[in-house]
PDB file of N, CA and C in Angstrom:
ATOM      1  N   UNK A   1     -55.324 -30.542   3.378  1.00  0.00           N
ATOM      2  CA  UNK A   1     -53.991 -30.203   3.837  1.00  0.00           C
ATOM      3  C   UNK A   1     -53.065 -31.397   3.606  1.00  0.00           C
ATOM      4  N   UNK A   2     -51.863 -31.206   3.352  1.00  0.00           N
ATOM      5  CA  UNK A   2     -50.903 -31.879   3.324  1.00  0.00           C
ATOM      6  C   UNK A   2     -49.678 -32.457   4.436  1.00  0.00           C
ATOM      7  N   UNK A   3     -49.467 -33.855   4.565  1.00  0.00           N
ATOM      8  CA  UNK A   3     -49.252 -34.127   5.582  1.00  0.00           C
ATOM      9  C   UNK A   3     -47.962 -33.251   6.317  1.00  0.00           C
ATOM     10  N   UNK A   4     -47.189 -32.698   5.285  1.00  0.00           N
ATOM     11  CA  UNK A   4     -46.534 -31.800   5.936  1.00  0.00           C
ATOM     12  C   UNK A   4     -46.976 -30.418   6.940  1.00  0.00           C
ATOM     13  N   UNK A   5     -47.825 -30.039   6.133  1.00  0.00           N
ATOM     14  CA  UNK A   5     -48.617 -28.732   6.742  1.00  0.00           C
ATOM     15  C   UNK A   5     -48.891 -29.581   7.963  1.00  0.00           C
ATOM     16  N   UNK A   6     -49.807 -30.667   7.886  1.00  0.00           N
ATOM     17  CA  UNK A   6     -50.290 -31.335   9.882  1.00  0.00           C
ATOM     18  C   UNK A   6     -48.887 -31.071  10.311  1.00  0.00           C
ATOM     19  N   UNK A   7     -48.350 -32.070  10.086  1.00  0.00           N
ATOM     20  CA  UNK A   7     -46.954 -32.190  10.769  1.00  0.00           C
ATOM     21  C   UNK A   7     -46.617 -30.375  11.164  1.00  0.00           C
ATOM     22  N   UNK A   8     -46.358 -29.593  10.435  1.00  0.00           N
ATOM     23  CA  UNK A   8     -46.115 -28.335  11.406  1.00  0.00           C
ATOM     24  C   UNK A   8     -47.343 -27.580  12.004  1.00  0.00           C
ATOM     25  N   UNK A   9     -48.079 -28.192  11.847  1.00  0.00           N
ATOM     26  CA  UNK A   9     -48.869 -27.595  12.790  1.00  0.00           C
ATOM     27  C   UNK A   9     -48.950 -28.121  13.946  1.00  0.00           C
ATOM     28  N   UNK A  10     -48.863 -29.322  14.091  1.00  0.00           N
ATOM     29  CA  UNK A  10     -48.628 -30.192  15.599  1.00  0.00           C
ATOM     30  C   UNK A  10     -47.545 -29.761  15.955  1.00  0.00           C
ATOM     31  N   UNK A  11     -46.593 -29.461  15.157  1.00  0.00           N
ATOM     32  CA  UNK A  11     -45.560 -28.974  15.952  1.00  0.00           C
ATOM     33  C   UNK A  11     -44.762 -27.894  16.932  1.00  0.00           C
ATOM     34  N   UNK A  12     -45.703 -26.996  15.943  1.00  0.00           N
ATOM     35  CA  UNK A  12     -46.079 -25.554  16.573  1.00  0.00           C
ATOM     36  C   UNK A  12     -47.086 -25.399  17.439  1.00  0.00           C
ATOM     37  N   UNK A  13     -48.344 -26.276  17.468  1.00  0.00           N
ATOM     38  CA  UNK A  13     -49.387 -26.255  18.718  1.00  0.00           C
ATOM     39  C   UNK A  13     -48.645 -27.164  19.817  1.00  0.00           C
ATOM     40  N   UNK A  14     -47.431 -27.720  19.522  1.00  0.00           N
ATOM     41  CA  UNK A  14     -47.186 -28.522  21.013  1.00  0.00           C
ATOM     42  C   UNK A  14     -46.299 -27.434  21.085  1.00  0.00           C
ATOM     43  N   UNK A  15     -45.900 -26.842  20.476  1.00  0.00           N
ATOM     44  CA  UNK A  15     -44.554 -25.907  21.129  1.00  0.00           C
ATOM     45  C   UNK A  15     -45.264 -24.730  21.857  1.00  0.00           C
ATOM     46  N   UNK A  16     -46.336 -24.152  21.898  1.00  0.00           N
ATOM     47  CA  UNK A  16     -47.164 -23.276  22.072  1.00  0.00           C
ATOM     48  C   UNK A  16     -47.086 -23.988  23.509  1.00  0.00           C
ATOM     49  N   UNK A  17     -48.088 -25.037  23.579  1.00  0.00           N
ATOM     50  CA  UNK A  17     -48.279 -25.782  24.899  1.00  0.00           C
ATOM     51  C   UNK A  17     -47.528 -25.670  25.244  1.00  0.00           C
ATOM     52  N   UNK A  18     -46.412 -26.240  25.335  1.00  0.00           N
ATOM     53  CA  UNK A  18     -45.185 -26.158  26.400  1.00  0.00           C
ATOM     54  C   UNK A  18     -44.519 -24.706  26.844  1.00  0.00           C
ATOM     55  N   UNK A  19     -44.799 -23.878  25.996  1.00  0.00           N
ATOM     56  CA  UNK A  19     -44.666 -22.497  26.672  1.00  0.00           C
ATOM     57  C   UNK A  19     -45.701 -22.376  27.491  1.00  0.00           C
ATOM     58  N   UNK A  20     -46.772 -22.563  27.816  1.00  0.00           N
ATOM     59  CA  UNK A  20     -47.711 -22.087  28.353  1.00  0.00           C
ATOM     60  C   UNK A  20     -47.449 -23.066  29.993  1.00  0.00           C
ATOM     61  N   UNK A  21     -46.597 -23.801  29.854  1.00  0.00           N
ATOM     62  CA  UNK A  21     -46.551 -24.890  31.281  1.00  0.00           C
ATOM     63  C   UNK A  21     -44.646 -24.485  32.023  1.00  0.00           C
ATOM     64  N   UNK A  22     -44.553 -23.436  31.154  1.00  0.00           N
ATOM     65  CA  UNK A  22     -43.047 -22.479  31.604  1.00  0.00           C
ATOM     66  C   UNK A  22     -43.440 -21.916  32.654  1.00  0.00           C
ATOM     67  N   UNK A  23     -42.796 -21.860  34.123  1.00  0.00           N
ATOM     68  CA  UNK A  23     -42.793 -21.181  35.281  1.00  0.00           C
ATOM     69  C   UNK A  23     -42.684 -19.737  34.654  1.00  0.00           C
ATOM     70  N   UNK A  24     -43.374 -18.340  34.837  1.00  0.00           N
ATOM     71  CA  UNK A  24     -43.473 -17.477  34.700  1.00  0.00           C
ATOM     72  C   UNK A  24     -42.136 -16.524  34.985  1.00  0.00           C
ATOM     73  N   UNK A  25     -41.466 -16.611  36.110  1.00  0.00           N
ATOM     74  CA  UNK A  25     -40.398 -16.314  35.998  1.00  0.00           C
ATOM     75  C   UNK A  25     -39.172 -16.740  35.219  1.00  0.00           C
ATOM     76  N   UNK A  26     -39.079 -17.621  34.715  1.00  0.00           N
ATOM     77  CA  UNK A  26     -38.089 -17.821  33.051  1.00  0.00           C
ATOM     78  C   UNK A  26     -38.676 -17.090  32.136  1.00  0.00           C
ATOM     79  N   UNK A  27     -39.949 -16.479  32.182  1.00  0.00           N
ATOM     80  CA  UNK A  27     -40.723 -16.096  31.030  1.00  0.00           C
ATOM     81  C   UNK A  27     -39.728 -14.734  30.970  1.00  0.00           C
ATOM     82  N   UNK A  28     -40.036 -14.217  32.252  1.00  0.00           N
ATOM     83  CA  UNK A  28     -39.334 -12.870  32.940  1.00  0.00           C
ATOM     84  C   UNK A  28     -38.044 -12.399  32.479  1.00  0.00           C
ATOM     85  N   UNK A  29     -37.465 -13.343  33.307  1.00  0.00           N
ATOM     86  CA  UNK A  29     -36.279 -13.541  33.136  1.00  0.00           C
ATOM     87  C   UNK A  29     -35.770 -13.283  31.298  1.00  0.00           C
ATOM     88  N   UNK A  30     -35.708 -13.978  30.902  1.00  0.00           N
ATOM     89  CA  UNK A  30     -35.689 -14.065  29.833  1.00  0.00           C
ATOM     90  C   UNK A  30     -35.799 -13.045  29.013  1.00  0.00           C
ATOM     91  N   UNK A  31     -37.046 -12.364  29.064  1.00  0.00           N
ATOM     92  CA  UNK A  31     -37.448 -10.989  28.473  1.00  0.00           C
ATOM     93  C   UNK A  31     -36.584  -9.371  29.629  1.00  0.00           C
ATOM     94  N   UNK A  32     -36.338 -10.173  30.942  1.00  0.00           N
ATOM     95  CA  UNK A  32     -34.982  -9.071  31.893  1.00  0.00           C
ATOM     96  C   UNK A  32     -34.205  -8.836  31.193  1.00  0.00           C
ATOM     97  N   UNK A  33     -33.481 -10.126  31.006  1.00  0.00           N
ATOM     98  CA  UNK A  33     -31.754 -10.618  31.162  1.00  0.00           C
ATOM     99  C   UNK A  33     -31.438 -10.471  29.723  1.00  0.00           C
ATOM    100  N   UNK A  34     -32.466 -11.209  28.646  1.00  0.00           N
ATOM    101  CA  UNK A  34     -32.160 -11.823  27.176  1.00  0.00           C
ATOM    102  C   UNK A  34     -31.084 -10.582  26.633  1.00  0.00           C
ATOM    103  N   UNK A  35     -31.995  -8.506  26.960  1.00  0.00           N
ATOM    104  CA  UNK A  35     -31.613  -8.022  26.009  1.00  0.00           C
ATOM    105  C   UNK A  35     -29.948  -7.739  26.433  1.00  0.00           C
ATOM    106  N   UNK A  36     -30.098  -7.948  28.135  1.00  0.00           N
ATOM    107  CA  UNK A  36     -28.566  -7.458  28.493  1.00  0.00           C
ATOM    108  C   UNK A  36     -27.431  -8.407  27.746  1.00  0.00           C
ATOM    109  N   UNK A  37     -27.953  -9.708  27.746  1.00  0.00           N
ATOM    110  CA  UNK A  37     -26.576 -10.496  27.459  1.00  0.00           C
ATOM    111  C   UNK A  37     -26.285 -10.519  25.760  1.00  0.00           C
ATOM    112  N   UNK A  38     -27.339  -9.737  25.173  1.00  0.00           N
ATOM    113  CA  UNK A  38     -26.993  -9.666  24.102  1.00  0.00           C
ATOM    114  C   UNK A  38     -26.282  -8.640  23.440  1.00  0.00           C
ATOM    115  N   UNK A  39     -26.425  -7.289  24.379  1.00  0.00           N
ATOM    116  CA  UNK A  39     -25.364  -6.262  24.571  1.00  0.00           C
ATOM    117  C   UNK A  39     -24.401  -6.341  24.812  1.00  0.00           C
ATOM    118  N   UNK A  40     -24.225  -7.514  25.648  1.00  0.00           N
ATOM    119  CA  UNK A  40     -22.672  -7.651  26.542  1.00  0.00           C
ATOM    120  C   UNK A  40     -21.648  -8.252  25.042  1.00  0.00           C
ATOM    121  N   UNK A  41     -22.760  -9.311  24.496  1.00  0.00           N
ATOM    122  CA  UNK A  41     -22.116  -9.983  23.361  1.00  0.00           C
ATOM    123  C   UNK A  41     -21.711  -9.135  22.467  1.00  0.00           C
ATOM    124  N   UNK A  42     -22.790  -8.507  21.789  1.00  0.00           N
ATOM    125  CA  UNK A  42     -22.435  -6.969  20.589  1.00  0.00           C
ATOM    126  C   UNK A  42     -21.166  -5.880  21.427  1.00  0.00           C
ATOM    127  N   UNK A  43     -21.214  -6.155  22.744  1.00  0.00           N
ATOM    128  CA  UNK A  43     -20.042  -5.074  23.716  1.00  0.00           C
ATOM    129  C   UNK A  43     -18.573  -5.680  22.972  1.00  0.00           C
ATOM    130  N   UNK A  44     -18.893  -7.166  23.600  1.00  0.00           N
ATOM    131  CA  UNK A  44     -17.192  -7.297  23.439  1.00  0.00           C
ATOM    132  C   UNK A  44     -16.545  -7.933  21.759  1.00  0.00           C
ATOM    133  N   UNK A  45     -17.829  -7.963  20.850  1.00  0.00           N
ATOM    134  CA  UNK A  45     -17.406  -8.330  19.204  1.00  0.00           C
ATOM    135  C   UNK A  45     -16.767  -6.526  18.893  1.00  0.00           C
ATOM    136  N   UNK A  46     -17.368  -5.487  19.747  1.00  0.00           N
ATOM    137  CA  UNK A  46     -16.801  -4.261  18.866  1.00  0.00           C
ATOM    138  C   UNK A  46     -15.541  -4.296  19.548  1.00  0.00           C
ATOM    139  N   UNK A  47     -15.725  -4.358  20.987  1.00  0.00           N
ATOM    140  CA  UNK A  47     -14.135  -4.503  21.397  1.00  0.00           C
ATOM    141  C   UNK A  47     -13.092  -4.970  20.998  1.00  0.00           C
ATOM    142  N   UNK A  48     -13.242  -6.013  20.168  1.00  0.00           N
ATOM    143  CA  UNK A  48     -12.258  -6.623  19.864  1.00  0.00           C
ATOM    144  C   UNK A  48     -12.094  -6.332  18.161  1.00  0.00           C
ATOM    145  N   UNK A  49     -13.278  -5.729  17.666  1.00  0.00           N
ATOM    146  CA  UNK A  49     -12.852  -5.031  16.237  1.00  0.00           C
ATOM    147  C   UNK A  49     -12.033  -3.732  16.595  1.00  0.00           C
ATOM    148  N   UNK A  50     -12.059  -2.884  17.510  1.00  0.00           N
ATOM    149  CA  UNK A  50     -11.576  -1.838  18.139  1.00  0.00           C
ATOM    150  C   UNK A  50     -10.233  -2.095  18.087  1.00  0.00           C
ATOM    151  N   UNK A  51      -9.549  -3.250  19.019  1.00  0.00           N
ATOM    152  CA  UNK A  51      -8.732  -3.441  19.071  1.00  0.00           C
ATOM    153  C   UNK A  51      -7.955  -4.156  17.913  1.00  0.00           C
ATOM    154  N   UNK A  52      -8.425  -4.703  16.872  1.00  0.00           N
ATOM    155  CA  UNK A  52      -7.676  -4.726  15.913  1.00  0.00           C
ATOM    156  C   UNK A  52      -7.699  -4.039  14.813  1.00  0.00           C
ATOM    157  N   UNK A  53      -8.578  -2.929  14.569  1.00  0.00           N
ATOM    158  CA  UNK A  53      -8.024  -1.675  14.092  1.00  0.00           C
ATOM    159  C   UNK A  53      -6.839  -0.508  15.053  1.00  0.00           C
ATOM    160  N   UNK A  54      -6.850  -0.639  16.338  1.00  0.00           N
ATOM    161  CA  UNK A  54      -5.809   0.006  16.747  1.00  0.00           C
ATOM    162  C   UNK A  54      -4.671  -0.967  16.692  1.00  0.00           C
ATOM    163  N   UNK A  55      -3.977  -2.358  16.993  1.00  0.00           N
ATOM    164  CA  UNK A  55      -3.186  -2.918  15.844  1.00  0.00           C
ATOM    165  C   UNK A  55      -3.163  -2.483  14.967  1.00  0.00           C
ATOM    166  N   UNK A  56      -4.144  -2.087  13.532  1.00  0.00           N
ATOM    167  CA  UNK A  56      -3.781  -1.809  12.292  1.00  0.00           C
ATOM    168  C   UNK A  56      -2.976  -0.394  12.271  1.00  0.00           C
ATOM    169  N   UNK A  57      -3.417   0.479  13.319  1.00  0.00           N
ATOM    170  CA  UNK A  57      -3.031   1.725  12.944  1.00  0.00           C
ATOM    171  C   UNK A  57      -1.382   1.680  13.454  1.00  0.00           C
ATOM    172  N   UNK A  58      -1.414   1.048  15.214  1.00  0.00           N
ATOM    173  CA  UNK A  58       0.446   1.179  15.057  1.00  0.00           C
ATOM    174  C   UNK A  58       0.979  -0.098  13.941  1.00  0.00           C
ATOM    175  N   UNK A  59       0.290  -0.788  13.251  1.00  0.00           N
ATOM    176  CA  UNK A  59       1.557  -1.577  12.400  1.00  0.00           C
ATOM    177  C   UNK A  59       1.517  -0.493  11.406  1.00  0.00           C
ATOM    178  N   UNK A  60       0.790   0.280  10.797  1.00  0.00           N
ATOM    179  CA  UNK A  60       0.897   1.506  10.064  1.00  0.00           C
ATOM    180  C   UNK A  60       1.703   2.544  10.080  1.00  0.00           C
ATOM    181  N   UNK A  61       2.094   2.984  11.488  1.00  0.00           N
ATOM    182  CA  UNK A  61       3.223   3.680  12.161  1.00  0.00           C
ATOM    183  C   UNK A  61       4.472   2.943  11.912  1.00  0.00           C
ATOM    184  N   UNK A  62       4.689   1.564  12.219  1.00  0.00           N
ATOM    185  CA  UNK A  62       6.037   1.413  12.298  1.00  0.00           C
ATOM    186  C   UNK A  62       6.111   0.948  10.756  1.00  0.00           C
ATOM    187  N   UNK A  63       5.027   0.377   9.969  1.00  0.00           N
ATOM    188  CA  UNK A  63       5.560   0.856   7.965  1.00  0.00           C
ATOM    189  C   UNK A  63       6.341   1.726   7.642  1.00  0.00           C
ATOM    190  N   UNK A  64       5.650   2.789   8.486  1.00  0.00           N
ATOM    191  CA  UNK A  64       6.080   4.257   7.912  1.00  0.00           C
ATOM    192  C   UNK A  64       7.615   5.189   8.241  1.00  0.00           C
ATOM    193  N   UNK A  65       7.248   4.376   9.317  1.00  0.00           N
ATOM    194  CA  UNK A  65       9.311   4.388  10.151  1.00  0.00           C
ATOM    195  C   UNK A  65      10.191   3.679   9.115  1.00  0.00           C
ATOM    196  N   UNK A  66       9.362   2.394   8.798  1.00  0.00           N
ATOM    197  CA  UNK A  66      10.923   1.816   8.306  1.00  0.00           C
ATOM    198  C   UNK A  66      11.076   2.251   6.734  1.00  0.00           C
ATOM    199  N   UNK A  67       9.984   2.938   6.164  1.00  0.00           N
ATOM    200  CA  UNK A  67       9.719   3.722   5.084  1.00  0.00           C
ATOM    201  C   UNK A  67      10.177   4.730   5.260  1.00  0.00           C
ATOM    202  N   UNK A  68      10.211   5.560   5.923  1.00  0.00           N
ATOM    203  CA  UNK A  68      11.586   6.620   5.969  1.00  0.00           C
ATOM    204  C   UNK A  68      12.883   6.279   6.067  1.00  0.00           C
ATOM    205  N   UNK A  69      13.209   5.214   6.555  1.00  0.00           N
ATOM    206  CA  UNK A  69      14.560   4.723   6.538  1.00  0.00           C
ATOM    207  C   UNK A  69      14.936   4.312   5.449  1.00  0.00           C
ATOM    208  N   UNK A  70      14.236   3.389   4.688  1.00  0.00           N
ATOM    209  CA  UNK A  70      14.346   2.762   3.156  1.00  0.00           C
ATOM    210  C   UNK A  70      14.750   4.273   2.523  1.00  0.00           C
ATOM    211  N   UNK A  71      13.821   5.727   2.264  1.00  0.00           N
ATOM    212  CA  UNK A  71      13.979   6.731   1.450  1.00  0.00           C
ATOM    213  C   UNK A  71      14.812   7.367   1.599  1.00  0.00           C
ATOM    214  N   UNK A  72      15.222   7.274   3.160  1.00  0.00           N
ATOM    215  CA  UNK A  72      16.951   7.938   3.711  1.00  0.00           C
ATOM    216  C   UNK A  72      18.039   7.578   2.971  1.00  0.00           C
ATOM    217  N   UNK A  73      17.939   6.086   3.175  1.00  0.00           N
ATOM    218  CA  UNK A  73      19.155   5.052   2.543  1.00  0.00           C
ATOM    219  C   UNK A  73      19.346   5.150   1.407  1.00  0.00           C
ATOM    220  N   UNK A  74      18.203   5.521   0.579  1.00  0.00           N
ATOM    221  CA  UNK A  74      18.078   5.076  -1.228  1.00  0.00           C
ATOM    222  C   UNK A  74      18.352   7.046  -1.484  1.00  0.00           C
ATOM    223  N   UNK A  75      18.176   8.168  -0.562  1.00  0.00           N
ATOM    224  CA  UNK A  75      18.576   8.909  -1.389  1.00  0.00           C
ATOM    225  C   UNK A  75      20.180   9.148  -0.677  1.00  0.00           C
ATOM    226  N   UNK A  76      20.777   8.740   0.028  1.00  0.00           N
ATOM    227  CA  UNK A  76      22.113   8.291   0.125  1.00  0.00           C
ATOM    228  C   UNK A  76      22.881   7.755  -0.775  1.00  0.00           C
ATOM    229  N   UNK A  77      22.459   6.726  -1.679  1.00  0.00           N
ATOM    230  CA  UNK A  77      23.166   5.826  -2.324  1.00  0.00           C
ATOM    231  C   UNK A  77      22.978   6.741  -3.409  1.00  0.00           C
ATOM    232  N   UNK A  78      21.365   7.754  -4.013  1.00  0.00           N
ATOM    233  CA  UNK A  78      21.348   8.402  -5.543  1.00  0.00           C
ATOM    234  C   UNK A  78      22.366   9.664  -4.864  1.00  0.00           C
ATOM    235  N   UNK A  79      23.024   9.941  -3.974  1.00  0.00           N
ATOM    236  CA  UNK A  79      23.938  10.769  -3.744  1.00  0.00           C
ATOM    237  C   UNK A  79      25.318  10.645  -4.041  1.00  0.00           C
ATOM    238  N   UNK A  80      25.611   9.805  -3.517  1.00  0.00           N
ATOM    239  CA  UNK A  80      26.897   8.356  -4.021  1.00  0.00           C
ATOM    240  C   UNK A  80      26.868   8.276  -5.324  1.00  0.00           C
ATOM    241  N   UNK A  81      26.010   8.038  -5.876  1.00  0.00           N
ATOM    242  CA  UNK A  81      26.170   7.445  -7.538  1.00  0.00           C
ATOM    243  C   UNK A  81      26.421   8.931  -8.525  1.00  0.00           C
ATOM    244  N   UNK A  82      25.273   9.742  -7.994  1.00  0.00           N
ATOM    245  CA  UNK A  82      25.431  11.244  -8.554  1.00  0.00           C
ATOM    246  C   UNK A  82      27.093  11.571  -8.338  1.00  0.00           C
ATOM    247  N   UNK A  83      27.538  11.704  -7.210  1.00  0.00           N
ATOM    248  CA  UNK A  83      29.180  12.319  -6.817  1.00  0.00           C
ATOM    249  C   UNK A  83      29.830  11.531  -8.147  1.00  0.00           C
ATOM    250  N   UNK A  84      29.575   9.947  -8.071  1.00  0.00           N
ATOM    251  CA  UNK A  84      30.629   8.974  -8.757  1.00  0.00           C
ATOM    252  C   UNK A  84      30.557   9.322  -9.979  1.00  0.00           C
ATOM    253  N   UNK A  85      29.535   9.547 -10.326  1.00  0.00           N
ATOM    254  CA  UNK A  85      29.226   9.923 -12.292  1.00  0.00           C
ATOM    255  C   UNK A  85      29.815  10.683 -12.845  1.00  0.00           C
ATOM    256  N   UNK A  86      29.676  12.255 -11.348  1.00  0.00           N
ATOM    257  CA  UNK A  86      29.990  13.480 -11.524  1.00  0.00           C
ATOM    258  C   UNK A  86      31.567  13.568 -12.125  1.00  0.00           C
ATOM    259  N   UNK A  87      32.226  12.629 -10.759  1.00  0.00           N
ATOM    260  CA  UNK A  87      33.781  12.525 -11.124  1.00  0.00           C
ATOM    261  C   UNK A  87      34.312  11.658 -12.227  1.00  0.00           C
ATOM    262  N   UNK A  88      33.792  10.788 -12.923  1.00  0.00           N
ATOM    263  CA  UNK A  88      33.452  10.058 -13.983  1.00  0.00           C
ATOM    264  C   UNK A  88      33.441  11.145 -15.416  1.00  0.00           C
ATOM    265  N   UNK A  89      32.445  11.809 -15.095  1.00  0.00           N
ATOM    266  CA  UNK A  89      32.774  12.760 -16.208  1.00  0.00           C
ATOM    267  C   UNK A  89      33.665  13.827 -16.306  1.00  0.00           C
ATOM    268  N   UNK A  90      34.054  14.095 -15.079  1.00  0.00           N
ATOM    269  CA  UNK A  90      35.157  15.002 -15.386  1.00  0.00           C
ATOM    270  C   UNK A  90      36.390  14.253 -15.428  1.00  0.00           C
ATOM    271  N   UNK A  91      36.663  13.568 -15.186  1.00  0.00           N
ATOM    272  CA  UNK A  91      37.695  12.461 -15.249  1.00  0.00           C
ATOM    273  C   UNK A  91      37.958  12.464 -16.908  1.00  0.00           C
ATOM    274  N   UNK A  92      36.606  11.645 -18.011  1.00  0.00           N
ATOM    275  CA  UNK A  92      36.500  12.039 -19.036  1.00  0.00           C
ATOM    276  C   UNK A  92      36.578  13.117 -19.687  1.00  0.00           C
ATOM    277  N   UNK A  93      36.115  14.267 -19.385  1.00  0.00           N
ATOM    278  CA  UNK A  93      36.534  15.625 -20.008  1.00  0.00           C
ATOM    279  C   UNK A  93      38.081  15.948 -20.067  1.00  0.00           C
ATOM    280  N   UNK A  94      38.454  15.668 -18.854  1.00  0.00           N
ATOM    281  CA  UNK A  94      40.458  16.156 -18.385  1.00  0.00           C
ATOM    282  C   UNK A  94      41.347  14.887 -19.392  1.00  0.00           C
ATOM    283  N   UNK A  95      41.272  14.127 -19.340  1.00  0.00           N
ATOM    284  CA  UNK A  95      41.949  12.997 -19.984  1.00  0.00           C
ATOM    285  C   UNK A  95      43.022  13.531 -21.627  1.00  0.00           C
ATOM    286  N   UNK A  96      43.659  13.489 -21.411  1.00  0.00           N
ATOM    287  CA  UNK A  96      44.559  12.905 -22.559  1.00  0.00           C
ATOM    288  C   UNK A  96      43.722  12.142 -23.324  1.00  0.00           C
ATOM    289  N   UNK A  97      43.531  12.570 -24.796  1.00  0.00           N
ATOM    290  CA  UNK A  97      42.571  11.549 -25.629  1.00  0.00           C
ATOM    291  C   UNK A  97      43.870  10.472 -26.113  1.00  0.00           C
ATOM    292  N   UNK A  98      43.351   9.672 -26.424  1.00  0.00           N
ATOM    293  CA  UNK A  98      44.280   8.653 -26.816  1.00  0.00           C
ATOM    294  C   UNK A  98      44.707   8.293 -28.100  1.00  0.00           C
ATOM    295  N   UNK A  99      44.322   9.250 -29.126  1.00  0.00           N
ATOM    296  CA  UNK A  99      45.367   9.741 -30.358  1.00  0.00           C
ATOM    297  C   UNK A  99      46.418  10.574 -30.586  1.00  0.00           C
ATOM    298  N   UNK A 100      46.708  11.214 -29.441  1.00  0.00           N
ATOM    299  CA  UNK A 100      47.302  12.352 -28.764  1.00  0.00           C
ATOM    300  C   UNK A 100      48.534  11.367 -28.722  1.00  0.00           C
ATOM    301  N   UNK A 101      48.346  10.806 -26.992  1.00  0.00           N
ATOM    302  CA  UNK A 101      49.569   9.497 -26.830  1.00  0.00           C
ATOM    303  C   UNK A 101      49.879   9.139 -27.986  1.00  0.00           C
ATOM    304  N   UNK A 102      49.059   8.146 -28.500  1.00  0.00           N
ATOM    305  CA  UNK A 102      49.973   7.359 -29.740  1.00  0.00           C
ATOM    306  C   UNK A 102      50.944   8.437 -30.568  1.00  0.00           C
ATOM    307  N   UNK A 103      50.566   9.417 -30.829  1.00  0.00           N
ATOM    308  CA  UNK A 103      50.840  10.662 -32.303  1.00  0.00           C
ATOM    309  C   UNK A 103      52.559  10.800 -31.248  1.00  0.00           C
ATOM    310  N   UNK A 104      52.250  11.094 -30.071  1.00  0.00           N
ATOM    311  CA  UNK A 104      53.865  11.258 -29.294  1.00  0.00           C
ATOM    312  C   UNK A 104      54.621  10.352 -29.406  1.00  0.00           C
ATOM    313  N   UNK A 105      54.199   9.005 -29.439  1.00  0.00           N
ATOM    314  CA  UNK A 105      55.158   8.043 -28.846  1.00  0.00           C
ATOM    315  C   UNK A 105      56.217   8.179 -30.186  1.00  0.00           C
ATOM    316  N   UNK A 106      57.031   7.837 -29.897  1.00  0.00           N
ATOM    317  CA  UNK A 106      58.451   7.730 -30.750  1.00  0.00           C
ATOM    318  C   UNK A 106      57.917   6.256 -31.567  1.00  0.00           C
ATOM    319  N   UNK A 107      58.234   5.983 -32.688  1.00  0.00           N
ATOM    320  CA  UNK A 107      58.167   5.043 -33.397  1.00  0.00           C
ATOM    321  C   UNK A 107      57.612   4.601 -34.583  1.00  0.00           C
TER     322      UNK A 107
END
C-alpha cells in the first residue's frame, strides 16, 4: 500500500472512532431534526423562486400596458399622417398646373 492509501485509512478508522464515542442522542437527533431542516431550507429556496416568478409575471403586465399605449399613440400619429397625405394629394390633384399661370400672364 501506498502511503497515501495508510494515510486515508487512518483517517477514516479515527473518524469511525470518534463516531462511536458520540452521545447517542446527537446520533438521534440528527437523524430527527437533519431531514426537517433540510425541508425548511428546500421550503424557503422555492419560496423565494415563487416569488420572483410572480415579480416576473406583474413586470409582464405592466410591459403590456405600456405596450398598448405605445400601439395607441403610433396608430394615432399613422392616422395623422394618412389625413395629411390624403389632403396633400388632393391639394395636388385641384391645383392650377403651373403652365397654365405662366400661358395667362400678360407678357
Amino acid at each position: 500500500m501506498t502511503p497515501e492509501q495508510i494515510a486515508a485509512l487512518t483517517a477514516i478508522s479515527a473518524t469511525v472512532s470518534k463516531v462511536g464515542t458520540w452521545p447517542i442522542g446527537s446520533i438521534i437527533a440528527a437523524v430527527v431534526f437533519g431531514p426537517w431542516i433540510v425541508l425548511w431550507l428546500v421550503s424557503r429556496s422555492m419560496e423565494k423562486r415563487h416569488e420572483a416568478a410572480l415579480k416576473m409575471y406583474e413586470n409582464n403586465v405592466k410591459l403590456v400596458k405600456n405596450y398598448e399605449k405605445v400601439a395607441s399613440e403610433q396608430a394615432d400619429t399613422i392616422r395623422l399622417s394618412t389625413a395629411a397625405t390624403t389632403e396633400l394629394v388632393t391639394y395636388l390633384k385641384n391645383r392650377t398646373p403651373c403652365h397654365e399661370i405662366m400661358a395667362k400672364r400678360p407678357g
